[in-house]
N, C-alpha and C. Protein backbone atom coordinates (compact mmCIF):
# COMPACT_ATOMS: atom_id res chain seq x y z
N UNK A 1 -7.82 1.10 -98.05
CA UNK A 1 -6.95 0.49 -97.07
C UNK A 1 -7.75 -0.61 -96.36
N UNK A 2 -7.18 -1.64 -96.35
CA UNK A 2 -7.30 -2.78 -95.41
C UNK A 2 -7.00 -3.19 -94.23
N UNK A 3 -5.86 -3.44 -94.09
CA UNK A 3 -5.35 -3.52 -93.02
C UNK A 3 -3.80 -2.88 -92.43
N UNK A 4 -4.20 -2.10 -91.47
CA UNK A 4 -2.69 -1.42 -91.02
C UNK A 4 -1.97 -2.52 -90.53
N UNK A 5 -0.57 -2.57 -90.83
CA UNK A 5 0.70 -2.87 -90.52
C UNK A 5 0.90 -2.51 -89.46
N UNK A 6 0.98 -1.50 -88.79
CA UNK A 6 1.81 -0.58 -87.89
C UNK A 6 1.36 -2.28 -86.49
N UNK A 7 2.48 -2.27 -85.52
CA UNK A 7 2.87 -2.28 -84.82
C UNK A 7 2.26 -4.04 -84.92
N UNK A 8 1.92 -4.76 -85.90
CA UNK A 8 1.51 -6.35 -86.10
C UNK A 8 2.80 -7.15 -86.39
N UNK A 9 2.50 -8.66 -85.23
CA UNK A 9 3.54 -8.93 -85.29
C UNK A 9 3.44 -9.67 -87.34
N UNK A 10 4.88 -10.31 -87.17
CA UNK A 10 5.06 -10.49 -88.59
C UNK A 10 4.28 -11.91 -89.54
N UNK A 11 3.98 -12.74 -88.24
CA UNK A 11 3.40 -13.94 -88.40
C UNK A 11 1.88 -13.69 -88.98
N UNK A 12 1.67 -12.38 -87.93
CA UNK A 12 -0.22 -12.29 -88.56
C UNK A 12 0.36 -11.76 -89.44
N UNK A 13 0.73 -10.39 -89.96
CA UNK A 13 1.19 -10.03 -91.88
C UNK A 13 0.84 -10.66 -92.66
N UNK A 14 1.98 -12.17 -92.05
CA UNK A 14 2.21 -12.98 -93.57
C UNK A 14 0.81 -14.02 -93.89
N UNK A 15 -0.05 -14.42 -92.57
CA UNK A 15 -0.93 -14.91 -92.88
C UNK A 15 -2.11 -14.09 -93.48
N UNK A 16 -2.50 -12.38 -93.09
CA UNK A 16 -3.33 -12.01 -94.30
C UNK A 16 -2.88 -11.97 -95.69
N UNK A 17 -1.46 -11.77 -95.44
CA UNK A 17 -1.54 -11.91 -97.22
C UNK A 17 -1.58 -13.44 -97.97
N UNK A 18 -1.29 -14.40 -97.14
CA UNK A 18 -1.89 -15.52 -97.54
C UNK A 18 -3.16 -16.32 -97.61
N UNK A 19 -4.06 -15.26 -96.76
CA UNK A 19 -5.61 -14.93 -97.15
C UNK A 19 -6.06 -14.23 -97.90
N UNK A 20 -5.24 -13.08 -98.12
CA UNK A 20 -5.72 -12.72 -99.29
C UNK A 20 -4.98 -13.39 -100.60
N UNK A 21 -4.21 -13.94 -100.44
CA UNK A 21 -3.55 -14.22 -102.37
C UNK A 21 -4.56 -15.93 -102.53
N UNK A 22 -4.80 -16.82 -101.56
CA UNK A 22 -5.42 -17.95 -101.55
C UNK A 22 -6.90 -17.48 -102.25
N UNK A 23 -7.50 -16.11 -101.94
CA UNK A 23 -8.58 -16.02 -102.45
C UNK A 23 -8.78 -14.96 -103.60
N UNK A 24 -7.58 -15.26 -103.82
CA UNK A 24 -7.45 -14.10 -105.39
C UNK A 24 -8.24 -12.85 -105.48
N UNK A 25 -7.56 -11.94 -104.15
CA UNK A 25 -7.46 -10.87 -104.06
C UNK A 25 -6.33 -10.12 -104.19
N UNK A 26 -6.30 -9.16 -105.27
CA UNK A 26 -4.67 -8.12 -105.45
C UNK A 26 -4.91 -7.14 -104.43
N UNK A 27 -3.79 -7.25 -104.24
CA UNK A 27 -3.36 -5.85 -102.55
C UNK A 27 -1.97 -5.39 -103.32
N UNK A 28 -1.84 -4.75 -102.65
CA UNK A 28 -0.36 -3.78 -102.44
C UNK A 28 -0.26 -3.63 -100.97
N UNK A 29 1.10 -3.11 -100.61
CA UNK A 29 1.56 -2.59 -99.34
C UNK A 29 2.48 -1.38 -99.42
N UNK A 30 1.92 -0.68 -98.67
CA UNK A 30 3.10 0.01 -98.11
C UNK A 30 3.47 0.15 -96.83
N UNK A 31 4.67 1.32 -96.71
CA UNK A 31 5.26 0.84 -95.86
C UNK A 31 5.91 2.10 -94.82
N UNK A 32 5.88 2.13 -93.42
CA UNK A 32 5.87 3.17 -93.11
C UNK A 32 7.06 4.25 -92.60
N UNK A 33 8.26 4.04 -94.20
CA UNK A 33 9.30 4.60 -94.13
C UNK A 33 10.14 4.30 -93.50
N UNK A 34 11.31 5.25 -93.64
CA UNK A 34 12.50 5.43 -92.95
C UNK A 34 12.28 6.00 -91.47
N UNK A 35 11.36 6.95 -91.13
CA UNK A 35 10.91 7.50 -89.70
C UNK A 35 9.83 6.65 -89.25
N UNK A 36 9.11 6.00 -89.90
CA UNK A 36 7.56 5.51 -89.11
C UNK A 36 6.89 6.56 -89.56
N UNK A 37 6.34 7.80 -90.28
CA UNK A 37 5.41 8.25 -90.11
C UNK A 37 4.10 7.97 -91.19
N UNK A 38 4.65 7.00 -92.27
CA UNK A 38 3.58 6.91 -93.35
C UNK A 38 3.01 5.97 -92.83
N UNK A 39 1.95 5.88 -93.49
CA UNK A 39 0.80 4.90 -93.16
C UNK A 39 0.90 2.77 -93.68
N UNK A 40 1.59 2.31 -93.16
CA UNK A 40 1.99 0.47 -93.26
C UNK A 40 0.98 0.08 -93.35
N UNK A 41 0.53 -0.73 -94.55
CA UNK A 41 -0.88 -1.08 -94.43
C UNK A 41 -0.94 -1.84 -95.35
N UNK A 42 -2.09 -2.58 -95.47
CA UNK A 42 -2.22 -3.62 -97.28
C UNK A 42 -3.52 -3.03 -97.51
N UNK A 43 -3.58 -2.46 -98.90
CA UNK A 43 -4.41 -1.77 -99.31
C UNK A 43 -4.97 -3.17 -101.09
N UNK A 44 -6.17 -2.47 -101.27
CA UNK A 44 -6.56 -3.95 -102.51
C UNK A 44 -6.41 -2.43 -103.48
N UNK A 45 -6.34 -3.57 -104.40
CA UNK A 45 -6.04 -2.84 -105.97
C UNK A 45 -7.91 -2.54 -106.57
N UNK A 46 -8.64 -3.37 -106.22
CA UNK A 46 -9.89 -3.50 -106.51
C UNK A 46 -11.18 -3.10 -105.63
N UNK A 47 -11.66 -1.86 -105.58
CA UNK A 47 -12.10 -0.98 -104.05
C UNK A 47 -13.11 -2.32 -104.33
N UNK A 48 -13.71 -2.85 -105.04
CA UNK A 48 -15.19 -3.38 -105.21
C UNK A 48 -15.10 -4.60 -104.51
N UNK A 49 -14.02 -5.01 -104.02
CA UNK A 49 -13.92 -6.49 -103.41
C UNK A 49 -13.51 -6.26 -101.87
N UNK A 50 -13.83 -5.30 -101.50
CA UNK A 50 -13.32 -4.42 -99.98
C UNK A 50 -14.06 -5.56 -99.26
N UNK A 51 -15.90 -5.47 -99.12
CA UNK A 51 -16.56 -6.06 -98.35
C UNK A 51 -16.04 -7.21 -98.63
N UNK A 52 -15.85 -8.20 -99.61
CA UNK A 52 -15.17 -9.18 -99.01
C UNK A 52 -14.05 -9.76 -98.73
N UNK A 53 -13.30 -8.64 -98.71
CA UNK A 53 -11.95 -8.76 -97.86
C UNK A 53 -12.37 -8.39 -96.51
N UNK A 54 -13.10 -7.56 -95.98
CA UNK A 54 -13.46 -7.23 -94.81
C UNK A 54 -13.71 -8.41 -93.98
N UNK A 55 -14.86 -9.26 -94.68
CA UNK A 55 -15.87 -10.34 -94.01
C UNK A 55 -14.79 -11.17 -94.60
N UNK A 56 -13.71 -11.84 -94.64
CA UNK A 56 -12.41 -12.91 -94.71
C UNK A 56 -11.78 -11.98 -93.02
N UNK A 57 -10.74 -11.31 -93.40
CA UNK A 57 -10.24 -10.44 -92.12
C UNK A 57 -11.13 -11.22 -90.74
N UNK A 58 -12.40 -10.21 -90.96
CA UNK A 58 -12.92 -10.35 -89.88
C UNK A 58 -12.60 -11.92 -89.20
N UNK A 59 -13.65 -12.60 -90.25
CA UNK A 59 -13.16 -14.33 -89.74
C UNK A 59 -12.06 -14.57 -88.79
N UNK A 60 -11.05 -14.40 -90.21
CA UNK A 60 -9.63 -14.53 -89.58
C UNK A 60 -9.24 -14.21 -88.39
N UNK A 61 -9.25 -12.74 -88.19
CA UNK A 61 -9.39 -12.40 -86.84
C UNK A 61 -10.16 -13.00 -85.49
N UNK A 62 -11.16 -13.22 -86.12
CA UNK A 62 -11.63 -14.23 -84.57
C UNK A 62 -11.10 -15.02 -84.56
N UNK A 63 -10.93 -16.52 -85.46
CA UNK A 63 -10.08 -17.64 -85.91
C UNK A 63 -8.77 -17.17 -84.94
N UNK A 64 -7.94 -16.22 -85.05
CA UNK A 64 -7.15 -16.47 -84.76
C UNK A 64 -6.59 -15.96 -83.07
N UNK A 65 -7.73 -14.72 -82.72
CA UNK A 65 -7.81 -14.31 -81.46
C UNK A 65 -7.65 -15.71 -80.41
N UNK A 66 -8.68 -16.74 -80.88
CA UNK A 66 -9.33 -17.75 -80.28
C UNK A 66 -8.26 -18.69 -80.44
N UNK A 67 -7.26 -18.91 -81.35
CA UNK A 67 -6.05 -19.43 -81.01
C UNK A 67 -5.06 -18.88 -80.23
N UNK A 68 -4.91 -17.97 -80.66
CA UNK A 68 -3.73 -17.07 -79.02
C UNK A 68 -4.61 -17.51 -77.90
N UNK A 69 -5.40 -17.01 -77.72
CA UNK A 69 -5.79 -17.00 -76.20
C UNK A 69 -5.64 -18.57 -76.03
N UNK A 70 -5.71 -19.40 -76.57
CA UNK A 70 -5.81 -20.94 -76.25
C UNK A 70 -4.28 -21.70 -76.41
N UNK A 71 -3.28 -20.94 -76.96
CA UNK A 71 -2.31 -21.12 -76.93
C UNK A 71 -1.35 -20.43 -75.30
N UNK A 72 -2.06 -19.08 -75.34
CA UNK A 72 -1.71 -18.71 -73.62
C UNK A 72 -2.21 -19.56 -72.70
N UNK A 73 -3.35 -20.09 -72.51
CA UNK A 73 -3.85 -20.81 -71.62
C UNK A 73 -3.26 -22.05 -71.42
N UNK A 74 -2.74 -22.58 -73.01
CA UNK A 74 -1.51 -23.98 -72.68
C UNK A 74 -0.56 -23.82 -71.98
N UNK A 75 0.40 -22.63 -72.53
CA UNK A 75 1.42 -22.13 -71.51
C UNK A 75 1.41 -22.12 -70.17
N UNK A 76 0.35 -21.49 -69.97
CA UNK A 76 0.16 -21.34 -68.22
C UNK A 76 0.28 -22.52 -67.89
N UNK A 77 -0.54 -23.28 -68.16
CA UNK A 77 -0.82 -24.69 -67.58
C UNK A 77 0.05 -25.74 -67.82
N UNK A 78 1.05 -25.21 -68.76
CA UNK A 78 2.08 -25.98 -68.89
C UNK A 78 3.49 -25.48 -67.88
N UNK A 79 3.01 -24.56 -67.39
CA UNK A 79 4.43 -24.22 -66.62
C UNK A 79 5.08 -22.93 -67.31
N UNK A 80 4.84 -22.92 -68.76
CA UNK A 80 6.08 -21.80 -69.54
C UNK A 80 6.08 -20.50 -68.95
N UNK A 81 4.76 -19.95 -68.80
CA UNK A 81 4.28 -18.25 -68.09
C UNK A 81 5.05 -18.12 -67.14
N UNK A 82 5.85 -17.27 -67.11
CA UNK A 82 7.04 -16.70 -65.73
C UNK A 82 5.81 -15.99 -65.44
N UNK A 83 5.80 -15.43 -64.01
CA UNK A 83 4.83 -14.52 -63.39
C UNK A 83 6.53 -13.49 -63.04
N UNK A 84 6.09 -12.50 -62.21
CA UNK A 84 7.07 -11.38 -61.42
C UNK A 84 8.13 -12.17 -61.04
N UNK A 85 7.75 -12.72 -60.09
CA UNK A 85 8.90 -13.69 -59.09
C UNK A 85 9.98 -14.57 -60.03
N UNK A 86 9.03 -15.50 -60.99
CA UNK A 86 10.12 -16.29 -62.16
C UNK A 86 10.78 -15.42 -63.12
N UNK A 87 10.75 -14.09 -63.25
CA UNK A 87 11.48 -13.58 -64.27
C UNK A 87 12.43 -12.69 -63.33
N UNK A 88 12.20 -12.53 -62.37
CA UNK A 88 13.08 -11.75 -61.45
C UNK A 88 14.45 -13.05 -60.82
N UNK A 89 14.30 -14.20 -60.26
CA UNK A 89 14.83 -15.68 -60.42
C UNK A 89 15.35 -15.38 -61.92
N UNK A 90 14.90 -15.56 -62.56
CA UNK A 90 15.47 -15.80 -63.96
C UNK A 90 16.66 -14.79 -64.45
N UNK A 91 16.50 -13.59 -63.78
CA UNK A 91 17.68 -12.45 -64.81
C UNK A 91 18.03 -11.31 -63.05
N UNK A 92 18.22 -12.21 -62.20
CA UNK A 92 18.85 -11.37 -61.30
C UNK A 92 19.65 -9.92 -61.39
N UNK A 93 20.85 -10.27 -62.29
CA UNK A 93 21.81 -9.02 -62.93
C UNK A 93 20.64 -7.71 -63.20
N UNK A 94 19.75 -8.06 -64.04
CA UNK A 94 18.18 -7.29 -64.59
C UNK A 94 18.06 -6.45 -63.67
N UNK A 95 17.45 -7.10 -62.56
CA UNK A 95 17.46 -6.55 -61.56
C UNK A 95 17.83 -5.48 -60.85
N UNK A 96 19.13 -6.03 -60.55
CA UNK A 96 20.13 -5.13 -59.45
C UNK A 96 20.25 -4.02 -60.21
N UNK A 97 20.28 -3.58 -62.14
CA UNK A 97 20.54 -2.38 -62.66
C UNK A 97 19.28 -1.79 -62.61
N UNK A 98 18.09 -2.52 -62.57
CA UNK A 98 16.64 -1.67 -62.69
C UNK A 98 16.89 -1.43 -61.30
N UNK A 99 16.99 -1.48 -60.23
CA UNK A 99 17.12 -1.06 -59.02
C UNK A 99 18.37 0.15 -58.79
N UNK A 100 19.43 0.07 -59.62
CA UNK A 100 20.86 0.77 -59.37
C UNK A 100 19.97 2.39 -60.18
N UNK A 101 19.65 1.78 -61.73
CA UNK A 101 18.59 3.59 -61.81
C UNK A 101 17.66 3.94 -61.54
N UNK A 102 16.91 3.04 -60.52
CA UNK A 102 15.80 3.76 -59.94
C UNK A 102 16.03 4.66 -58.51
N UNK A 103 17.39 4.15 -58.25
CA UNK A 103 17.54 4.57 -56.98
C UNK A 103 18.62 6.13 -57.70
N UNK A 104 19.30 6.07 -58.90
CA UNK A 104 20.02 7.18 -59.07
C UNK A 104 19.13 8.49 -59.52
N UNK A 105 17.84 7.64 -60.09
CA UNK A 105 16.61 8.89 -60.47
C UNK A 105 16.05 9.54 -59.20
N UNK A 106 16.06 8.46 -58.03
CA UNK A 106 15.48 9.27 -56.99
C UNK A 106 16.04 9.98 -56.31
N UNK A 107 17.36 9.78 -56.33
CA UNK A 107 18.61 10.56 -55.87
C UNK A 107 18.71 11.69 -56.22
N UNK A 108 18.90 11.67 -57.47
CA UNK A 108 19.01 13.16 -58.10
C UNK A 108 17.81 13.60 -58.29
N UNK A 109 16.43 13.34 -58.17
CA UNK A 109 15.62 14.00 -57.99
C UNK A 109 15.48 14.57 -57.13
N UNK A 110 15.47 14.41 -55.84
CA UNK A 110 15.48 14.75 -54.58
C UNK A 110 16.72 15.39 -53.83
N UNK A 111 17.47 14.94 -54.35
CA UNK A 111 18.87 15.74 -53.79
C UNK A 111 18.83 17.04 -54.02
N UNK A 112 18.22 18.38 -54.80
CA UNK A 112 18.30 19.50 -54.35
C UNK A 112 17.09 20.00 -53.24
N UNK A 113 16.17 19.34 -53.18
CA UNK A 113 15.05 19.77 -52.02
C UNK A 113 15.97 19.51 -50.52
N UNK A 114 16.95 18.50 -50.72
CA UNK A 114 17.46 18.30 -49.42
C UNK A 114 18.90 19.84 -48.99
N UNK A 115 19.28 19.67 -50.27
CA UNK A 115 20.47 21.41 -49.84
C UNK A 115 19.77 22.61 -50.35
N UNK A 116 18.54 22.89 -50.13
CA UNK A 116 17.56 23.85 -50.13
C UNK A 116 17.61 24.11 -48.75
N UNK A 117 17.51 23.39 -47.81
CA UNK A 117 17.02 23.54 -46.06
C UNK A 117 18.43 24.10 -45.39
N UNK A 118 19.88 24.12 -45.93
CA UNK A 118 21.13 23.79 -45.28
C UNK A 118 20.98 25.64 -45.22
């Protein structure tokens, strides 16, 4: 096994397997069912070429850490990053229902400690 699947978005996926097929490495995938419980992963057909699928990955992975983070940092500075306040502005309705069941959880949580005392 190479690399797990589980919970990667789909963009990185498609770019290891286009690191690996650019460097004529055979993989397979599977996939982790109908429930989630098998193992999603790209596994090589050839155990002997592991280390250098490993040392590609790896690369990649920094390569591409070092672009997210530099792609977040544009955002910010471009304005796009909502903080608390801009996404709360942004979806008011959101709001008022995350507030309507937080207040019905505390309600009924607490509402028998209060006709306990009567």
């Amino acid at each position: 096994m190479l690399f797990r699947l589980n919970n990667v978005p789909e963009d990185e996926a498609e770019e290891v397997r286009a690191l690996l097929t650019e460097n004529g490495i055979d993989f397979y995938e599977t996939h982790a069912g109908n429930w989630g419980v098998s193992a999603a992963a790209i596994w090589l057909r050839d155990a002997s070429r592991l280390e250098e699928a490993k040392s590609l990955l790896a690369t990649y992975q920094e390569e591409r850490a070092s672009r997210v983070r530099e792609e977040y940092r544009q955002s910010g500075s471009a304005g796009l990053k909502r903080g608390l306040l801009g996404e709360l502005k942004a979806h008011p309705l959101r709001l008022l229902v995350y507030l309507a069941v937080v207040a019905a959880v505390l309600y009924l949580s607490t509402m028998p400690f209060f006709y306990w005392g009567r």
